[in-house]
C-alpha atoms as a PDB file:
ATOM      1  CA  UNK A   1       0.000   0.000   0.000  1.00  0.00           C
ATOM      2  CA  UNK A   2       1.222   3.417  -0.881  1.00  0.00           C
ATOM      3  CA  UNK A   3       1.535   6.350   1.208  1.00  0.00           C
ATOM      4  CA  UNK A   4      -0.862   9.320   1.054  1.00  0.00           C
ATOM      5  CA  UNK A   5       0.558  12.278   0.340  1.00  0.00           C
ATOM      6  CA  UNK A   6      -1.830  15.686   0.785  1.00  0.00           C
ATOM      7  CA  UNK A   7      -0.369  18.811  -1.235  1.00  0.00           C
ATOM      8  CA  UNK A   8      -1.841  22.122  -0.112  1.00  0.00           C
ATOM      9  CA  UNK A   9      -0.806  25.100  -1.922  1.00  0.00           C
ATOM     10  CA  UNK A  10      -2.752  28.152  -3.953  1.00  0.00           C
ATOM     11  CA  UNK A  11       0.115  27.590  -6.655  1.00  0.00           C
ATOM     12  CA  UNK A  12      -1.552  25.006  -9.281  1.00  0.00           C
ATOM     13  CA  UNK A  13       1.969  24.480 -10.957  1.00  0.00           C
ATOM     14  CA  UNK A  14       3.900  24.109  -7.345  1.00  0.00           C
ATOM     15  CA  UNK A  15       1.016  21.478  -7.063  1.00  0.00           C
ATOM     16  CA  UNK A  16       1.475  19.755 -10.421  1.00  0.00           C
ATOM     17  CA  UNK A  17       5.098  19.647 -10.488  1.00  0.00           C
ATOM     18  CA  UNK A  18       5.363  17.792  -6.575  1.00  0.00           C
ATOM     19  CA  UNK A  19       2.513  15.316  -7.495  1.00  0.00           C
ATOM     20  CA  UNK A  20       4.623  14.200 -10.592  1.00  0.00           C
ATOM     21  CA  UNK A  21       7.739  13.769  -9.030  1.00  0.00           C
ATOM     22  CA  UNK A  22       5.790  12.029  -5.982  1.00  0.00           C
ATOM     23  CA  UNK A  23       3.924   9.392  -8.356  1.00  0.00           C
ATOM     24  CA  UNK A  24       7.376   8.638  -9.461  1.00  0.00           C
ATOM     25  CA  UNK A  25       7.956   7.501  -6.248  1.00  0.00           C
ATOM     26  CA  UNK A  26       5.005   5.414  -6.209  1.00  0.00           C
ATOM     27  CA  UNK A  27       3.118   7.918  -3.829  1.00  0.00           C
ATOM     28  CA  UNK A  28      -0.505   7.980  -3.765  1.00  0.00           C
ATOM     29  CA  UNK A  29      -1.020  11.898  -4.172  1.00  0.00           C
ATOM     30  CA  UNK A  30      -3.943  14.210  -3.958  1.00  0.00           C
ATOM     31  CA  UNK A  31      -3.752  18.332  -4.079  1.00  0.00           C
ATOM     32  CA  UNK A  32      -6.155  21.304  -3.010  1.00  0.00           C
ATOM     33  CA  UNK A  33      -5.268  24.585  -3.922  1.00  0.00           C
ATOM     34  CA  UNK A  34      -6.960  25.541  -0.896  1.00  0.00           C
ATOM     35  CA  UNK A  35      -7.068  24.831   3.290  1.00  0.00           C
ATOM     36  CA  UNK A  36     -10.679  24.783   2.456  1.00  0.00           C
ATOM     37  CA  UNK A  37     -11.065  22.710  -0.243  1.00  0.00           C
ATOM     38  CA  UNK A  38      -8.712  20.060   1.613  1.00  0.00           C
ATOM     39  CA  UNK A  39     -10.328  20.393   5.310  1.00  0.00           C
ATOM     40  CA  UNK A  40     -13.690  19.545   3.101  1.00  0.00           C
ATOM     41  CA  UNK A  41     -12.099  16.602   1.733  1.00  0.00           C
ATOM     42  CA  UNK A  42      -9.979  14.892   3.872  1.00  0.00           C
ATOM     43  CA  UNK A  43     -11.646  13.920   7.562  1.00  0.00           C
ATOM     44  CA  UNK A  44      -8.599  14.053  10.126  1.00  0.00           C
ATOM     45  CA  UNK A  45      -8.381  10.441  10.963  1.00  0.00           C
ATOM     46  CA  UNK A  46      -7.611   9.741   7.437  1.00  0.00           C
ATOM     47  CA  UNK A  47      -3.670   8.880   7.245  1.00  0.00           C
ATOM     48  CA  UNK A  48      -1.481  10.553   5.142  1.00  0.00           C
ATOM     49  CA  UNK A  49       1.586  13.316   4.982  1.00  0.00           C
ATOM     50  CA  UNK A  50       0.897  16.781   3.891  1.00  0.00           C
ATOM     51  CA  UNK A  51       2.801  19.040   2.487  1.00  0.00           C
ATOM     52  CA  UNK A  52       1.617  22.272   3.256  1.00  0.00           C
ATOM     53  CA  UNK A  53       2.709  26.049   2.096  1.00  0.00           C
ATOM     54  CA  UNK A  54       2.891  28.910   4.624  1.00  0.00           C
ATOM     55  CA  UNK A  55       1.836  31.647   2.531  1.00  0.00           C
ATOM     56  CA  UNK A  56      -1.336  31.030   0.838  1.00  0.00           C
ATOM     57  CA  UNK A  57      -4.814  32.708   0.276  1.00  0.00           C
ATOM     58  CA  UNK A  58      -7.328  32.725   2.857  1.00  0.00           C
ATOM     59  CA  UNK A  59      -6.025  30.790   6.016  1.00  0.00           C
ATOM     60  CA  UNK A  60      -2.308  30.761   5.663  1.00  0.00           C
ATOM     61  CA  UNK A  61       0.133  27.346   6.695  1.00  0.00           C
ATOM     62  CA  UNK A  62       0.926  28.395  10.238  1.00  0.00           C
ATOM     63  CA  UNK A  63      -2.953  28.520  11.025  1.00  0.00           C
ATOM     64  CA  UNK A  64      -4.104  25.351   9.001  1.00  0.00           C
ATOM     65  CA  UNK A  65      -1.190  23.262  10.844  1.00  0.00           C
ATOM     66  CA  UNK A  66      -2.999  24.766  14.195  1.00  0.00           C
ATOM     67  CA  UNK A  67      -6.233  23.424  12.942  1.00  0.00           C
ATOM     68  CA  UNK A  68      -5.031  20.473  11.824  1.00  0.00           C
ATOM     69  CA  UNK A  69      -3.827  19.444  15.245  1.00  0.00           C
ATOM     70  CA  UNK A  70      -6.968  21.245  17.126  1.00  0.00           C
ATOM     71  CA  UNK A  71      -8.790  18.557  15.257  1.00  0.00           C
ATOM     72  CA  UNK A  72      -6.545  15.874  16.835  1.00  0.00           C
ATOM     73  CA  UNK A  73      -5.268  14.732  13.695  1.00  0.00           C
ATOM     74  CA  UNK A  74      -1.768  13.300  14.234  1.00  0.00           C
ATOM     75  CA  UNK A  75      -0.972  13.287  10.432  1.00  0.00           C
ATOM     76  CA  UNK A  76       3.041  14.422  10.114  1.00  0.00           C
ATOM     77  CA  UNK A  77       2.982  17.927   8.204  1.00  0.00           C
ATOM     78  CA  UNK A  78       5.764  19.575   6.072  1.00  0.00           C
ATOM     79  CA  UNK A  79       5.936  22.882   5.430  1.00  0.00           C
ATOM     80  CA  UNK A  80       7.004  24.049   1.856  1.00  0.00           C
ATOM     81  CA  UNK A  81       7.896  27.604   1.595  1.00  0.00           C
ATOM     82  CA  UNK A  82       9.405  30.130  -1.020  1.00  0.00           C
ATOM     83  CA  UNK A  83       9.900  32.125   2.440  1.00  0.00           C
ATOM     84  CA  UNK A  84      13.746  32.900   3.316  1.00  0.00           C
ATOM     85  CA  UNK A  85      13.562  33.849   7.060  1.00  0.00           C
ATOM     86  CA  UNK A  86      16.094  31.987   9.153  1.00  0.00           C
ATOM     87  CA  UNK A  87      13.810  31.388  11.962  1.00  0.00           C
ATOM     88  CA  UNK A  88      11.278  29.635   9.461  1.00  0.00           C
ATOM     89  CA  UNK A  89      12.623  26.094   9.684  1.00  0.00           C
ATOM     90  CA  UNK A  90      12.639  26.711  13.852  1.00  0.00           C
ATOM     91  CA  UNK A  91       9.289  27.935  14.012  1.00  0.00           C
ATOM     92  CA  UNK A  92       7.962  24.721  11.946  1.00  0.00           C
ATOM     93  CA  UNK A  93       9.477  22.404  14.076  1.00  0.00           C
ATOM     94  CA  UNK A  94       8.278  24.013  17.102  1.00  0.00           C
ATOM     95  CA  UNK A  95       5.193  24.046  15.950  1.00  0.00           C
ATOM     96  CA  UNK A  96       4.792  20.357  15.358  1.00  0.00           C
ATOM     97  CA  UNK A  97       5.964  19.629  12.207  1.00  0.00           C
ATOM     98  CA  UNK A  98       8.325  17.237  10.548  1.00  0.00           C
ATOM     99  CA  UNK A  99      10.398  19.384   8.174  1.00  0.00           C
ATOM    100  CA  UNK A 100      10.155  22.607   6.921  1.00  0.00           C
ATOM    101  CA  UNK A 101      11.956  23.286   2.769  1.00  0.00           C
ATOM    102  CA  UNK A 102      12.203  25.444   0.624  1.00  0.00           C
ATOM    103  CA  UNK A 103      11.348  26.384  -2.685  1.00  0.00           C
ATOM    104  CA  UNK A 104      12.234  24.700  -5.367  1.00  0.00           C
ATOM    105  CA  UNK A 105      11.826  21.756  -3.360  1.00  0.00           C
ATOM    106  CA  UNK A 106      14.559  19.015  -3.394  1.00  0.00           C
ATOM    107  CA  UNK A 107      12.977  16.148  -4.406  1.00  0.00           C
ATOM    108  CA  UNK A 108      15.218  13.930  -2.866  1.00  0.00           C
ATOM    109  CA  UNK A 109      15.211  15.366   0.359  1.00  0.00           C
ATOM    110  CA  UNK A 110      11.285  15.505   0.506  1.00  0.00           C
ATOM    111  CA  UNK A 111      11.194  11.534  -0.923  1.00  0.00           C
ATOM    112  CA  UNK A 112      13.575  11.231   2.024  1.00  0.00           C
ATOM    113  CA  UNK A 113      11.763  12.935   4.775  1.00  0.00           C
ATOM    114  CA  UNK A 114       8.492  11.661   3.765  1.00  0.00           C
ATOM    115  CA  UNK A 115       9.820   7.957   3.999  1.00  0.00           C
ATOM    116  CA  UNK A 116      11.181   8.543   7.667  1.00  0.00           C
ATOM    117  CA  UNK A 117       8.430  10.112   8.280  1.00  0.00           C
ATOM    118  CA  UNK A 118       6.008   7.517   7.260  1.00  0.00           C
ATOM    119  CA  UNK A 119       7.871   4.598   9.066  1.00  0.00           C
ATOM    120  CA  UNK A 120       8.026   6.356  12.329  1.00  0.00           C
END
């Protein structure tokens, strides 16, 4: 069985391009251009890894990763971010999640985090 992955960004072609490289990996991969249009879809007990910008339309990351968790989901999040600030990674971790990168994403190191992440 393959692991869920949940992409969450307002960028459609930030969206397209991770979801290819993902189903390379043999990732099953779904993406919302929108915390709404995800928190409609998704109920929090279903298991899966998100990936999830910071700055978006409407809620941003920071406050969708506080709802995700006020929902007592225990799904591992990773924040993707174009966002340069040296306290980002720090405040991502602190804030629950599993990794924090940045734009352009390293697909290796996401395939790589998403893989410890998924076994732990």
């Amino acid at each position: 069985m393959s692991v869920k992955i949940f992409i969450v960004d307002d960028d459609e072609s930030v969206c397209r391009a991770i979801k290819t490289l993902l189903m390379t990996y043999d990732f099953d991969v779904r993406t919302f251009n929108s915390a709404q249009s995800f928190f409609d879809a998704i109920s929090p007990d279903q298991p899966g890894c998100l990936l999830l910008d910071i700055h978006m339309s409407g809620p941003d990351g920071w406050e969708v990763q506080k709802q995700i968790f006020a929902s007592g989901s225990t799904r591992p999040v990773i924040f993707i971010s174009a966002e340069k600030k040296d306290d980002a990674t720090d405040r991502a971790l602190k804030a629950g999640a599993v990794g924090f990168l940045q734009k352009p994403v390293n697909g290796q190191t996401l395939v790589d985090l998403i893989n410890t992440t998924s076994k732990s």
